[in-house]
PDB file of N, CA and C in Angstrom:
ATOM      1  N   UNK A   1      44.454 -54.002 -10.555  1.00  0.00           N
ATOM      2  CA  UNK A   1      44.023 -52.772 -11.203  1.00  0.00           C
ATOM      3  C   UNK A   1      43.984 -53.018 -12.711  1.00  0.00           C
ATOM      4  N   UNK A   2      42.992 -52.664 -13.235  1.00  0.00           N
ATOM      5  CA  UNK A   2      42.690 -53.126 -14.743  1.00  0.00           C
ATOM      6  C   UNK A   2      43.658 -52.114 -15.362  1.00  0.00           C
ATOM      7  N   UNK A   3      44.098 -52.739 -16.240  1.00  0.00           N
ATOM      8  CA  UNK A   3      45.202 -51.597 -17.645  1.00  0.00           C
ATOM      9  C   UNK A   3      44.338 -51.293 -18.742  1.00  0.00           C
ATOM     10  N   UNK A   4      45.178 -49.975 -19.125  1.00  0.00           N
ATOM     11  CA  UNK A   4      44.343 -49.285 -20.241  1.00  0.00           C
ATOM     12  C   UNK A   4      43.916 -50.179 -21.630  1.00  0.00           C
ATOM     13  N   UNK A   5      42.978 -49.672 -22.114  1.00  0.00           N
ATOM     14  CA  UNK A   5      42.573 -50.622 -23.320  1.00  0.00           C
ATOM     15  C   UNK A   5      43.730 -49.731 -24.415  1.00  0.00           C
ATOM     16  N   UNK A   6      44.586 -51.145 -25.040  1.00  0.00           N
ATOM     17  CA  UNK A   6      45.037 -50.169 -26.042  1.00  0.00           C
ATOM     18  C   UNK A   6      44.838 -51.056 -27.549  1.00  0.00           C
ATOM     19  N   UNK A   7      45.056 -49.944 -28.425  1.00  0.00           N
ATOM     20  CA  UNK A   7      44.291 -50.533 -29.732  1.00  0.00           C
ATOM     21  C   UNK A   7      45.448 -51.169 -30.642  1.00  0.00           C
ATOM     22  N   UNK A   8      45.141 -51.875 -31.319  1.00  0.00           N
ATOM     23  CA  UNK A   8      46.857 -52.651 -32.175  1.00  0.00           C
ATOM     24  C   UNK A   8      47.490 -51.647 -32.857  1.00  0.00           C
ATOM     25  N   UNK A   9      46.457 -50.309 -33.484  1.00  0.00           N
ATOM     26  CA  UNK A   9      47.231 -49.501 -33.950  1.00  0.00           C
ATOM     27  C   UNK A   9      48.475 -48.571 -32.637  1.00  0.00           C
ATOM     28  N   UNK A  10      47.389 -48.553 -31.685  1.00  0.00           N
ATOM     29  CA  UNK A  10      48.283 -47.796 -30.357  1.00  0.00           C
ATOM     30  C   UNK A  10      49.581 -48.228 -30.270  1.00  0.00           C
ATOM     31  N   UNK A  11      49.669 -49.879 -30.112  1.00  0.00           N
ATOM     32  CA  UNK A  11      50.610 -50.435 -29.834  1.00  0.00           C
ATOM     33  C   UNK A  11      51.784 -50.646 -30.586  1.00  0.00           C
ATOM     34  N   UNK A  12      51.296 -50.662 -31.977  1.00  0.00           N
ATOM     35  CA  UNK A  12      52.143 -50.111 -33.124  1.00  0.00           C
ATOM     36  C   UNK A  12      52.988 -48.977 -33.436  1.00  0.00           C
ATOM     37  N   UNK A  13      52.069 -47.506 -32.579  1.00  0.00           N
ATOM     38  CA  UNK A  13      52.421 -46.264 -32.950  1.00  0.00           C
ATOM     39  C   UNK A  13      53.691 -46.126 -31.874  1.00  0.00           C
ATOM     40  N   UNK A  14      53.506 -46.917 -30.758  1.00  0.00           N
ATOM     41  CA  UNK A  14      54.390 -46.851 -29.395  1.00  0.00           C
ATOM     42  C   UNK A  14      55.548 -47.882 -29.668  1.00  0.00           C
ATOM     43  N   UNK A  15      55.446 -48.786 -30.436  1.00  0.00           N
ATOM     44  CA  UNK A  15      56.373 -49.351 -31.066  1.00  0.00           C
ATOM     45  C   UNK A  15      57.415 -48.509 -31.754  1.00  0.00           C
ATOM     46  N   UNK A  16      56.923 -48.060 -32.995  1.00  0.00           N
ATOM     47  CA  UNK A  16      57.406 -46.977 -33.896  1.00  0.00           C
ATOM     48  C   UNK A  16      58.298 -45.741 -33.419  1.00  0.00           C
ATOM     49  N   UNK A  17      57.801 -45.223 -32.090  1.00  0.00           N
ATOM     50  CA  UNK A  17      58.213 -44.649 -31.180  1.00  0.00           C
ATOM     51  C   UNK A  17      59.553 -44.917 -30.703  1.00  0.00           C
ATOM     52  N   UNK A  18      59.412 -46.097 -30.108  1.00  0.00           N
ATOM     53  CA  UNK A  18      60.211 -46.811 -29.490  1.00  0.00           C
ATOM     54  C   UNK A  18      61.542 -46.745 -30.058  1.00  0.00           C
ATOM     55  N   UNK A  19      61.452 -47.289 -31.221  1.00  0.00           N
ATOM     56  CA  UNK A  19      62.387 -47.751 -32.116  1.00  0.00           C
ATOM     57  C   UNK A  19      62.943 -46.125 -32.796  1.00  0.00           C
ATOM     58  N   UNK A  20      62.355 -45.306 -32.951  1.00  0.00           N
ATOM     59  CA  UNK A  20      62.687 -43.840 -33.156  1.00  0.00           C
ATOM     60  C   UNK A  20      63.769 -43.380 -32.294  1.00  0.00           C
ATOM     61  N   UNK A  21      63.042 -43.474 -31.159  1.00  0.00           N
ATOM     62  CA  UNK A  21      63.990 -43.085 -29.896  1.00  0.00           C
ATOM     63  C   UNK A  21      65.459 -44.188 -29.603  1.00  0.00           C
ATOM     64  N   UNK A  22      65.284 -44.736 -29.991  1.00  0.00           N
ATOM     65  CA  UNK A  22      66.877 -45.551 -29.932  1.00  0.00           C
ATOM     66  C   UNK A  22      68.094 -45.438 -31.243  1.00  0.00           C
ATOM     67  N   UNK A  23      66.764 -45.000 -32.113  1.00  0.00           N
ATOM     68  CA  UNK A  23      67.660 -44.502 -33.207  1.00  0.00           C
ATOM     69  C   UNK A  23      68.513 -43.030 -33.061  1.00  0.00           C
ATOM     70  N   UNK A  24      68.394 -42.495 -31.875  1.00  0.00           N
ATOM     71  CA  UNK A  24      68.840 -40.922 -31.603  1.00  0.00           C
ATOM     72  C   UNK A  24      70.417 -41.269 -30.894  1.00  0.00           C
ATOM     73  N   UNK A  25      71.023 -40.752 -31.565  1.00  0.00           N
ATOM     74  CA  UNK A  25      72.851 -40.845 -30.680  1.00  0.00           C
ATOM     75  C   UNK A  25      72.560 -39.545 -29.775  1.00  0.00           C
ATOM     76  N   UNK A  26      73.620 -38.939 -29.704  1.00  0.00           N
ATOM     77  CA  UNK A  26      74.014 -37.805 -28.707  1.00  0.00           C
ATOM     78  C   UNK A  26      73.028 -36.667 -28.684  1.00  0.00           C
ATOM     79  N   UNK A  27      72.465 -36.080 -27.973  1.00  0.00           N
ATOM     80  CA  UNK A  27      71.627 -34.685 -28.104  1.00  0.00           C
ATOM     81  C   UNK A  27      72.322 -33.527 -27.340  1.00  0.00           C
ATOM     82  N   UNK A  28      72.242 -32.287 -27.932  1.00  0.00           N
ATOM     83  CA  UNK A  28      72.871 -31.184 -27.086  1.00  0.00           C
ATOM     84  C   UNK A  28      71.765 -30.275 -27.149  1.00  0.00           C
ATOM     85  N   UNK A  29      71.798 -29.899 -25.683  1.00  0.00           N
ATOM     86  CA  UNK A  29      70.432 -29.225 -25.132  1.00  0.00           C
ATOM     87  C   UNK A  29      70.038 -27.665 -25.769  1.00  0.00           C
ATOM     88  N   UNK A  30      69.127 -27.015 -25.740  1.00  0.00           N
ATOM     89  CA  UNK A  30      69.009 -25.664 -26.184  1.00  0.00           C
ATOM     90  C   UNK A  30      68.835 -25.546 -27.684  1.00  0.00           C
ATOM     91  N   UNK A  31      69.456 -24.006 -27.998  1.00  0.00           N
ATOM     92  CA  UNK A  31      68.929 -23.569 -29.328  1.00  0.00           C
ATOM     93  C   UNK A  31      70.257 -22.776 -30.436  1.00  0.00           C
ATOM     94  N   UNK A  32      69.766 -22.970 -31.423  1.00  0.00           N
ATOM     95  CA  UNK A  32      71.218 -22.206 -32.086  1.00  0.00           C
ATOM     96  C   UNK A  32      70.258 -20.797 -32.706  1.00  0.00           C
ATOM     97  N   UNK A  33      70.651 -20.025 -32.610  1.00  0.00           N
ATOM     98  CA  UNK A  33      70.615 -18.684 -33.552  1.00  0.00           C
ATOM     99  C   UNK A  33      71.870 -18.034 -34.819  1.00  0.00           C
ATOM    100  N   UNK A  34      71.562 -18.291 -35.917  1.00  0.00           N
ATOM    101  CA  UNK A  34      72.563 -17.984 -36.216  1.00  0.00           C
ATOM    102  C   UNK A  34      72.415 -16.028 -37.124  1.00  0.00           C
ATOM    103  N   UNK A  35      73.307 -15.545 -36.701  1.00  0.00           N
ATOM    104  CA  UNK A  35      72.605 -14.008 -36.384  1.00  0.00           C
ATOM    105  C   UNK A  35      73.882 -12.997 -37.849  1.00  0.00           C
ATOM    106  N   UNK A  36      73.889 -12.269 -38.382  1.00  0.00           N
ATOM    107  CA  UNK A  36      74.403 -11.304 -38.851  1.00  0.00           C
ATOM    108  C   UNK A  36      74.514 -10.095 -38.667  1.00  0.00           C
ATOM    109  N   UNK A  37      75.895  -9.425 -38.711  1.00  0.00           N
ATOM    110  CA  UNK A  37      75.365  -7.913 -37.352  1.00  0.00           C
ATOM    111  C   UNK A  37      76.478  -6.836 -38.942  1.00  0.00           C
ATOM    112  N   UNK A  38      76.087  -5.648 -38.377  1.00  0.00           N
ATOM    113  CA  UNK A  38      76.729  -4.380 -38.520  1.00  0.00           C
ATOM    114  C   UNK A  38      77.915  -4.379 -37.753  1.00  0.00           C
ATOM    115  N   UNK A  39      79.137  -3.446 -38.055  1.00  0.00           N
ATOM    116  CA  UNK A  39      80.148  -3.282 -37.327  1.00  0.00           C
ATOM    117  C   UNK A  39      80.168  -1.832 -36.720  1.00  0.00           C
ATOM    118  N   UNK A  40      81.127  -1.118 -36.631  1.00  0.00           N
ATOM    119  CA  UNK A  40      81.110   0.481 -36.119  1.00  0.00           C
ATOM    120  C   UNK A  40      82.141   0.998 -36.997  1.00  0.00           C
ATOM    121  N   UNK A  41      82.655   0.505 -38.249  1.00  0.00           N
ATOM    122  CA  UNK A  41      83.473   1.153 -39.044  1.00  0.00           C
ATOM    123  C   UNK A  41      82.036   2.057 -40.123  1.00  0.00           C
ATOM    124  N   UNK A  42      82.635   3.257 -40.171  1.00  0.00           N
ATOM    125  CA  UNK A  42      81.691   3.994 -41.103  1.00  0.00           C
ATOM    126  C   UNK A  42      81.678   3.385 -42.702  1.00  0.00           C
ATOM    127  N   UNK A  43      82.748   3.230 -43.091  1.00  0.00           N
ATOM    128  CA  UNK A  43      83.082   2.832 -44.741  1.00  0.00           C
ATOM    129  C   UNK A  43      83.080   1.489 -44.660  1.00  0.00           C
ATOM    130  N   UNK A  44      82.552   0.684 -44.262  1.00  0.00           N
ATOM    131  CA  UNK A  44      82.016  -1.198 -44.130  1.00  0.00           C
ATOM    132  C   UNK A  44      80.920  -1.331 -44.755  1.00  0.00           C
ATOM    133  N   UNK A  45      81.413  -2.391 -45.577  1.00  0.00           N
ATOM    134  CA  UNK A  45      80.335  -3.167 -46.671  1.00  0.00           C
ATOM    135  C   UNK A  45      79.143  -3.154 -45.937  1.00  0.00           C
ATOM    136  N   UNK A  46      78.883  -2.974 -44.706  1.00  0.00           N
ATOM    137  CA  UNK A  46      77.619  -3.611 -44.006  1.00  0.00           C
ATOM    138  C   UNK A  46      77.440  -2.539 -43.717  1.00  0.00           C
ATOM    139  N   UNK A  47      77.351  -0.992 -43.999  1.00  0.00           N
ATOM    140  CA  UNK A  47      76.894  -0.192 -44.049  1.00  0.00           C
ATOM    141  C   UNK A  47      76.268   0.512 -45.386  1.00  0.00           C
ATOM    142  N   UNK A  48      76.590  -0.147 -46.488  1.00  0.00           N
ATOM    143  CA  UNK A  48      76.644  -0.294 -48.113  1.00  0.00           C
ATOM    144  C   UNK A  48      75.467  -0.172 -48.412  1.00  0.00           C
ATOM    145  N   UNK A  49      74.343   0.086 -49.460  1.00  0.00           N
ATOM    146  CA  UNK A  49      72.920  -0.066 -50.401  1.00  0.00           C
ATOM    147  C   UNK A  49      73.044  -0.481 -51.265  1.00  0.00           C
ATOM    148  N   UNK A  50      72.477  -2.329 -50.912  1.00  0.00           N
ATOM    149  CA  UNK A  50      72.225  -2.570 -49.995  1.00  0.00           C
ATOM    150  C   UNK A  50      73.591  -2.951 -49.259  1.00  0.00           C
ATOM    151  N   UNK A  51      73.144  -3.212 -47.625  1.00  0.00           N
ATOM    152  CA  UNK A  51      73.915  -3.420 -46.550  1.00  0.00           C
ATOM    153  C   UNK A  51      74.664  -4.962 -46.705  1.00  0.00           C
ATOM    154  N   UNK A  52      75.728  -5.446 -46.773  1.00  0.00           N
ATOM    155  CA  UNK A  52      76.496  -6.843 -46.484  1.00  0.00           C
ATOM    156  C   UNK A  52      76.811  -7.014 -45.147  1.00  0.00           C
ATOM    157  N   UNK A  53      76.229  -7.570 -44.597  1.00  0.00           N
ATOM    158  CA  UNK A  53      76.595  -7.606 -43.092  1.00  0.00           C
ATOM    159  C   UNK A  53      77.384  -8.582 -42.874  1.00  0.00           C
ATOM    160  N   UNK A  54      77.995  -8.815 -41.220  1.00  0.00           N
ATOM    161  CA  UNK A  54      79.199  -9.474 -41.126  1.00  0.00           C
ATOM    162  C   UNK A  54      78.647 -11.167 -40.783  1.00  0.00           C
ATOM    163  N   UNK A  55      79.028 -11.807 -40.668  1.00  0.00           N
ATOM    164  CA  UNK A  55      78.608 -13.159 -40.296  1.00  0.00           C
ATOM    165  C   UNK A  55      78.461 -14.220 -41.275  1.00  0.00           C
ATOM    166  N   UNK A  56      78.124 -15.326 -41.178  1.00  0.00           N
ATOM    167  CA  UNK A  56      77.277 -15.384 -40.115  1.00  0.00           C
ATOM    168  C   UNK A  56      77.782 -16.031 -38.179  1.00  0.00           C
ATOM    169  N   UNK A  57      77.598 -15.061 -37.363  1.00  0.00           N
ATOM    170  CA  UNK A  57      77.920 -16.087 -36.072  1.00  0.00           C
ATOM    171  C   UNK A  57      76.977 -16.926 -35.682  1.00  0.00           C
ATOM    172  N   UNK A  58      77.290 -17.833 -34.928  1.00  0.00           N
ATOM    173  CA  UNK A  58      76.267 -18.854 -34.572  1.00  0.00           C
ATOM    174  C   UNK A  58      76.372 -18.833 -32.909  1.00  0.00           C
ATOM    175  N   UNK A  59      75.096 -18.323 -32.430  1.00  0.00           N
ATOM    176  CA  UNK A  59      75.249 -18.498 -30.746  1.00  0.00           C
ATOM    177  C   UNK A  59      74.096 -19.708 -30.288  1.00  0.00           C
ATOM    178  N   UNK A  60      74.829 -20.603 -29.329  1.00  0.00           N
ATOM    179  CA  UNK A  60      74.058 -21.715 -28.740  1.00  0.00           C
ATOM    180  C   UNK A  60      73.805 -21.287 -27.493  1.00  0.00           C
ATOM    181  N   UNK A  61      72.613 -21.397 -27.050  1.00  0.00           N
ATOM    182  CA  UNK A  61      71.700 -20.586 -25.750  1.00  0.00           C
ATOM    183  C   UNK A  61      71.226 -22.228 -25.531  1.00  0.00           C
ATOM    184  N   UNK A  62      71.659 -22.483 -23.644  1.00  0.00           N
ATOM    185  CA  UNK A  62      70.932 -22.880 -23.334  1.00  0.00           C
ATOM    186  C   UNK A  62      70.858 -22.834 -21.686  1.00  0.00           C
ATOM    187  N   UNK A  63      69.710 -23.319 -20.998  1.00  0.00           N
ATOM    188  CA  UNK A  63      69.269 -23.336 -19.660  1.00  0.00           C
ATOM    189  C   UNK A  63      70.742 -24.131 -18.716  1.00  0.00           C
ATOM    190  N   UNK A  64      71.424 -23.455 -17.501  1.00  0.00           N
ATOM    191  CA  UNK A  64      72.123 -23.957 -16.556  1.00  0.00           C
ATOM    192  C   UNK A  64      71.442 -23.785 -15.344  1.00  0.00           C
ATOM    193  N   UNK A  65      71.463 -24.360 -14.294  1.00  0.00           N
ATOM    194  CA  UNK A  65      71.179 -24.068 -12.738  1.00  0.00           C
ATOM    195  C   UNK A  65      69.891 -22.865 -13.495  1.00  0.00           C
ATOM    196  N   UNK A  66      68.886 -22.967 -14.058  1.00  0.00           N
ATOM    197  CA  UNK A  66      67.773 -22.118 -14.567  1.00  0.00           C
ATOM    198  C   UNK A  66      68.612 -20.518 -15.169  1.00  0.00           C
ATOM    199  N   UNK A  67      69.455 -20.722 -15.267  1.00  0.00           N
ATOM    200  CA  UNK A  67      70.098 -19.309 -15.859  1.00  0.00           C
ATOM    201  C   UNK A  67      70.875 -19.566 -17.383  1.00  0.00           C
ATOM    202  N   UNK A  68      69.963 -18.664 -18.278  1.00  0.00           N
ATOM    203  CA  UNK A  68      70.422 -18.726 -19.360  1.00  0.00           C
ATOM    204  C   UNK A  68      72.005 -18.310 -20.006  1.00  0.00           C
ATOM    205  N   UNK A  69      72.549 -19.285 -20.501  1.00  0.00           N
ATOM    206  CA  UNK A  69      73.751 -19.480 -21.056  1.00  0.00           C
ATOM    207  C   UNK A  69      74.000 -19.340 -22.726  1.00  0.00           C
ATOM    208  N   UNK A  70      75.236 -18.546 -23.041  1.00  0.00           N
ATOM    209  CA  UNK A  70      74.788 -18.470 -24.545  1.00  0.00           C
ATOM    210  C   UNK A  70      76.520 -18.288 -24.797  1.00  0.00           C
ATOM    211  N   UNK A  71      76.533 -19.301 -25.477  1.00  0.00           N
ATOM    212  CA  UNK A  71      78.298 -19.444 -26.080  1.00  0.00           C
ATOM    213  C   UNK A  71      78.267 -19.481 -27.653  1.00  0.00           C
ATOM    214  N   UNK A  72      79.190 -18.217 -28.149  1.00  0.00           N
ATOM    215  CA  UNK A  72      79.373 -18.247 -29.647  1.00  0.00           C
ATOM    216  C   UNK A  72      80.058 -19.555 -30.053  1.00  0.00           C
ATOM    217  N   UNK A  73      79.587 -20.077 -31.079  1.00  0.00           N
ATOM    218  CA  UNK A  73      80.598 -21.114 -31.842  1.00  0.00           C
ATOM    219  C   UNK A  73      80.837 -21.001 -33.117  1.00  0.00           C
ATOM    220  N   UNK A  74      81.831 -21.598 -33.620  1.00  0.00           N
ATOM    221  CA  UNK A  74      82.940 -21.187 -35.021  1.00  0.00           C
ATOM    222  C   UNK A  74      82.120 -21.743 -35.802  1.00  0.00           C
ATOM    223  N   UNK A  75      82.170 -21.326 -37.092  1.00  0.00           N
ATOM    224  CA  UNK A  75      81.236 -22.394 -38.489  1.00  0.00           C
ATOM    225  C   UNK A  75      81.578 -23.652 -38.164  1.00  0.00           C
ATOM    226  N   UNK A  76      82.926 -23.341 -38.339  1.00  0.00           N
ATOM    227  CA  UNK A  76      83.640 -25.544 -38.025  1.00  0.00           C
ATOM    228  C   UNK A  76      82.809 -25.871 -36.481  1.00  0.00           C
ATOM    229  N   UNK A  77      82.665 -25.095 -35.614  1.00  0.00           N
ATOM    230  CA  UNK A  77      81.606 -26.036 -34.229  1.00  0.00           C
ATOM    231  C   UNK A  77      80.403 -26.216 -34.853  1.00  0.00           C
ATOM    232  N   UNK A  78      80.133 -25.516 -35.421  1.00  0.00           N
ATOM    233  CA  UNK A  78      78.203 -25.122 -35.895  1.00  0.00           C
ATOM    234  C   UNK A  78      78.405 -26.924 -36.651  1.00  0.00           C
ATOM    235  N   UNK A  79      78.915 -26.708 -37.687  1.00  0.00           N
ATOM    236  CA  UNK A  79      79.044 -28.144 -38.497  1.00  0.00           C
ATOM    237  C   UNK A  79      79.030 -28.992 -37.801  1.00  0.00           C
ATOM    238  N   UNK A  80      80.133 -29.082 -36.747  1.00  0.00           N
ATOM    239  CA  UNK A  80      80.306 -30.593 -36.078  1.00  0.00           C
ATOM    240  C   UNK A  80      79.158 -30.783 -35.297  1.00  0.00           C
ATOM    241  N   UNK A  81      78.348 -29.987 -34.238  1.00  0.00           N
ATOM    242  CA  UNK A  81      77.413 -30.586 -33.557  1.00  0.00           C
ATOM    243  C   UNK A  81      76.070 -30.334 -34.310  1.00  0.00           C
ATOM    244  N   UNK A  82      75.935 -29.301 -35.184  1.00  0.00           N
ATOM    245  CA  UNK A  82      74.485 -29.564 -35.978  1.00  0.00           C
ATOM    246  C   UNK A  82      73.955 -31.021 -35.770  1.00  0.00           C
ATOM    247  N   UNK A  83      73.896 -32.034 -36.161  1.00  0.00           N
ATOM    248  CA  UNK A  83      73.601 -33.173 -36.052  1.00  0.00           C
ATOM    249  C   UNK A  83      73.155 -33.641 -34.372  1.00  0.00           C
ATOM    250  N   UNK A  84      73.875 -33.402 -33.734  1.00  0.00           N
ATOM    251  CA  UNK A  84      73.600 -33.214 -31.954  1.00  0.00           C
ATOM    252  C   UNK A  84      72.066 -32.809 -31.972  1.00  0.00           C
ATOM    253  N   UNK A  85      71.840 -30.935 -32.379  1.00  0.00           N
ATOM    254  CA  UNK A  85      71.539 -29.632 -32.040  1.00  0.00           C
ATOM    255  C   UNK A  85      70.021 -30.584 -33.053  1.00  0.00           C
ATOM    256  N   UNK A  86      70.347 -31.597 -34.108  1.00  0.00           N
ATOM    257  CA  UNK A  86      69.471 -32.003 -34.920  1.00  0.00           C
ATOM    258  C   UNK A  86      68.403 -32.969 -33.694  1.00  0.00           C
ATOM    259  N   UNK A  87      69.468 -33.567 -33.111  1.00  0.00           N
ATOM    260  CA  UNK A  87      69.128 -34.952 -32.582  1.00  0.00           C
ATOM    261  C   UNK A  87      67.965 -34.834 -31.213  1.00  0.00           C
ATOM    262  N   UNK A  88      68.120 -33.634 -30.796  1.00  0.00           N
ATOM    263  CA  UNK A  88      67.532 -33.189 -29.234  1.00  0.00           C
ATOM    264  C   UNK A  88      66.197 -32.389 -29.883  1.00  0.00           C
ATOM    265  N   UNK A  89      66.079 -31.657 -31.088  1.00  0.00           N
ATOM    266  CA  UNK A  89      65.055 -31.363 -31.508  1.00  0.00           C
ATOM    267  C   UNK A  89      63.767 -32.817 -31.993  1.00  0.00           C
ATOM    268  N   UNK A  90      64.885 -33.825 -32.524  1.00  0.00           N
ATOM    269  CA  UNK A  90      63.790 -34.849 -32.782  1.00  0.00           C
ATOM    270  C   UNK A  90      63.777 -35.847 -31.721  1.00  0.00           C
ATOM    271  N   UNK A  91      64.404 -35.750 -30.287  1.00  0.00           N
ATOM    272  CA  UNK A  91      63.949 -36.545 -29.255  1.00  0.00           C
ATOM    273  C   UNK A  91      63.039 -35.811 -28.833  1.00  0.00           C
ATOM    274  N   UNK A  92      62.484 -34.216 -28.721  1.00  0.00           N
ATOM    275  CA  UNK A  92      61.796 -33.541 -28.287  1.00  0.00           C
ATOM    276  C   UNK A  92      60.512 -34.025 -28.845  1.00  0.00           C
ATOM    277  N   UNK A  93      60.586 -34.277 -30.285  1.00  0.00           N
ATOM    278  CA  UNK A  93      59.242 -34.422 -30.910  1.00  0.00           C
ATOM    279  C   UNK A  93      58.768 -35.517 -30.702  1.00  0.00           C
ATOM    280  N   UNK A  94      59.731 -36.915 -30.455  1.00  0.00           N
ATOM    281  CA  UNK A  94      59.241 -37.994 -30.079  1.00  0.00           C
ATOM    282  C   UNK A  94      58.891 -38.059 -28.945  1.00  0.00           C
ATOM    283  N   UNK A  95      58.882 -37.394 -27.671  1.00  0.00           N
ATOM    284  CA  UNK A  95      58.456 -37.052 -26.121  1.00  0.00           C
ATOM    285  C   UNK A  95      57.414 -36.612 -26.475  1.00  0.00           C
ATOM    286  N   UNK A  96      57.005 -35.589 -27.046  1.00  0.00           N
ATOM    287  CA  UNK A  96      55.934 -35.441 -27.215  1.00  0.00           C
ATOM    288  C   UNK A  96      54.643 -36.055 -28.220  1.00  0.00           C
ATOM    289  N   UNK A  97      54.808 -37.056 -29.370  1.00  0.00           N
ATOM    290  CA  UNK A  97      54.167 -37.886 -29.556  1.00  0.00           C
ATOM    291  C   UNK A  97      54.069 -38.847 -28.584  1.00  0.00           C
ATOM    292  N   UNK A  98      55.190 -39.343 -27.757  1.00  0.00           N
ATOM    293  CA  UNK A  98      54.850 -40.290 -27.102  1.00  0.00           C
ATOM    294  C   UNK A  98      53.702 -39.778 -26.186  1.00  0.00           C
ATOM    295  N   UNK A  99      53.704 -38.558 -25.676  1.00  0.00           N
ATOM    296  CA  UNK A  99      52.428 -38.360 -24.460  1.00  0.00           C
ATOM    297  C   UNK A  99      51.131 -38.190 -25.461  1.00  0.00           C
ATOM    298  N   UNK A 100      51.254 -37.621 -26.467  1.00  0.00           N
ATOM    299  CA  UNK A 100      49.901 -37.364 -26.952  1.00  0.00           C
ATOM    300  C   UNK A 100      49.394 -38.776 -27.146  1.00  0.00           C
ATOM    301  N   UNK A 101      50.681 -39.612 -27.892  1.00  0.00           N
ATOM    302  CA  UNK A 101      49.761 -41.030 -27.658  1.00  0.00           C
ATOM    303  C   UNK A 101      48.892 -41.651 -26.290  1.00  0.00           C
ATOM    304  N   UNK A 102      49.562 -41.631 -25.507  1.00  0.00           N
ATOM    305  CA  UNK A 102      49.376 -41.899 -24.078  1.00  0.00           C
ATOM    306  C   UNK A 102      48.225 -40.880 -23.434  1.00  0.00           C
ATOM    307  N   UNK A 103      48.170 -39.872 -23.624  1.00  0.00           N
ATOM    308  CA  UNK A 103      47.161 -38.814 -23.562  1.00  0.00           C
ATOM    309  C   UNK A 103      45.858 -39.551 -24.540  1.00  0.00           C
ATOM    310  N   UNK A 104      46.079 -39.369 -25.442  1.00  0.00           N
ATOM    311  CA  UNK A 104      44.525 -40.239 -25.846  1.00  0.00           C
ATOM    312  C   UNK A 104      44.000 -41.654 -25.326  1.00  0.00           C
ATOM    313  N   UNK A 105      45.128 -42.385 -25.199  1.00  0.00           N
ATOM    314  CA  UNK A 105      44.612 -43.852 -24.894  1.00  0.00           C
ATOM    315  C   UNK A 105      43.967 -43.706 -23.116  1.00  0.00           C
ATOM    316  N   UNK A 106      44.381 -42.712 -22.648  1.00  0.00           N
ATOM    317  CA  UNK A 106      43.659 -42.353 -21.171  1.00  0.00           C
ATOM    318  C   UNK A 106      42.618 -41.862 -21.446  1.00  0.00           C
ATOM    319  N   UNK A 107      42.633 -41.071 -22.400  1.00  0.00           N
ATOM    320  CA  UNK A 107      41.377 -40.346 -22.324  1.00  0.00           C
ATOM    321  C   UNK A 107      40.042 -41.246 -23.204  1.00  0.00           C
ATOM    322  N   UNK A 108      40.518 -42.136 -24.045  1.00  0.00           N
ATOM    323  CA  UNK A 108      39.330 -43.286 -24.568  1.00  0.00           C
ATOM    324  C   UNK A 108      39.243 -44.300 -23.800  1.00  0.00           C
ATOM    325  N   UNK A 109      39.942 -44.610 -22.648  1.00  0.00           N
ATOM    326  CA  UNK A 109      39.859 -45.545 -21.574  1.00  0.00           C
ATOM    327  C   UNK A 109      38.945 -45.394 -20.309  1.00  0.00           C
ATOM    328  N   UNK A 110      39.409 -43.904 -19.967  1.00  0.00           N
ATOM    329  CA  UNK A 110      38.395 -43.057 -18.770  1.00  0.00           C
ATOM    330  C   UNK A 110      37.133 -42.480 -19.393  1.00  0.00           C
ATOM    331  N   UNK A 111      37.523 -42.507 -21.263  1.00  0.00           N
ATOM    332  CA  UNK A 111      35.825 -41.768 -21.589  1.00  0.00           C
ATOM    333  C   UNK A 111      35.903 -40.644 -20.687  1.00  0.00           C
ATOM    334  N   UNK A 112      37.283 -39.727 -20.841  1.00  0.00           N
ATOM    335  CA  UNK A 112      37.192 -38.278 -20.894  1.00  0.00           C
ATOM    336  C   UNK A 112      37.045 -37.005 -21.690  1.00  0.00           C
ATOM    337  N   UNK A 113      36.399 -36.510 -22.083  1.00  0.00           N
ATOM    338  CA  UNK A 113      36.247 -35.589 -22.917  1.00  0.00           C
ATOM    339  C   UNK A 113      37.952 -34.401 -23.505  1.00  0.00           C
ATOM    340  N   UNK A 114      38.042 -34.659 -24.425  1.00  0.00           N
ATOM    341  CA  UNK A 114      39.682 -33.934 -24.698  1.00  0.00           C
ATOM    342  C   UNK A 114      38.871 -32.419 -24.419  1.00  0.00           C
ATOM    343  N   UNK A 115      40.398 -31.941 -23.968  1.00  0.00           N
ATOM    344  CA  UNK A 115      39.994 -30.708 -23.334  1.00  0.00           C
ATOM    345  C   UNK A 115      40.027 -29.665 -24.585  1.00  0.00           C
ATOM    346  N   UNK A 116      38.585 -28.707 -24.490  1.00  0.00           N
ATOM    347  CA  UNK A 116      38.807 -27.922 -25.690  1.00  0.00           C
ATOM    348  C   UNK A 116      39.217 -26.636 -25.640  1.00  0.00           C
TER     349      UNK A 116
END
C-alpha cells in the first residue's frame, strides 16, 4: 500500500511536534474557574459602591464516568497545579496541530477538497 506523500516541511512540523509533546510533564484534566461571590451579611464590603467581593475561589471541573465533577481548591492548590492545569491545555493544542497536520497531508495526497 503506497504511503502518503509528505513534504520536508511536513516532516519537520511533525518533528517539532514530537519533541513538544515530550517536553509536557504531568497534565490534570478539565478546567479551572476562578469565581468571586457576594455573601448574605447585609453590612459586607461586597455589598459596598462599589461592591468588594469575596474571593477569589478557584473551582476545578472536570468529566468522571461522563458526570461532571467540580472540587474547590485553596490559592496554595491553585499555585501548585497551575502548571499541570497549564500542561493539558498545551498537550490539547499539540493533538490538535498534530491532526490538522495529518488532516492536510491526506487531503493533498487523496486530492480532496478541504471541507468548506
Amino acid at each position: 500500500m503506497p504511503q502518503p506523500k509528505l513534504r520536508p516541511r511536513d516532516v519537520t512540523a511533525q518533528k517539532r511536534l514530537s519533541e513538544a509533546l515530550g517536553q509536557i510533564g504531568f497534565a490534570m484534566p478539565g478546567s479551572i474557574v476562578e469565581r468571586h461571590a457576594r455573601c448574605g451579611k447585609a453590612s459586607c464590603r461586597c455589598k459596598a459602591d462599589p461592591p468588594q467581593l469575596h474571593g477569589p475561589y478557584f473551582q476545578w471541573t472536570r468529566k468522571i464516568a461522563g458526570k461532571t465533577v467540580t472540587r474547590n481548591l485553596t490559592p496554595e492548590q491553585f499555585a501548585r497545579y497551575q502548571p499541570w492545569f497549564d500542561n493539558a491545555r498545551r498537550l490539547r493544542q499539540i493533538a490538535a496541530d498534530m491532526e490538522a497536520l495529518a488532516l492536510g497531508v491526506a487531503e493533498r495526497t487523496e486530492r480532496w477538497d478541504p471541507p468548506s
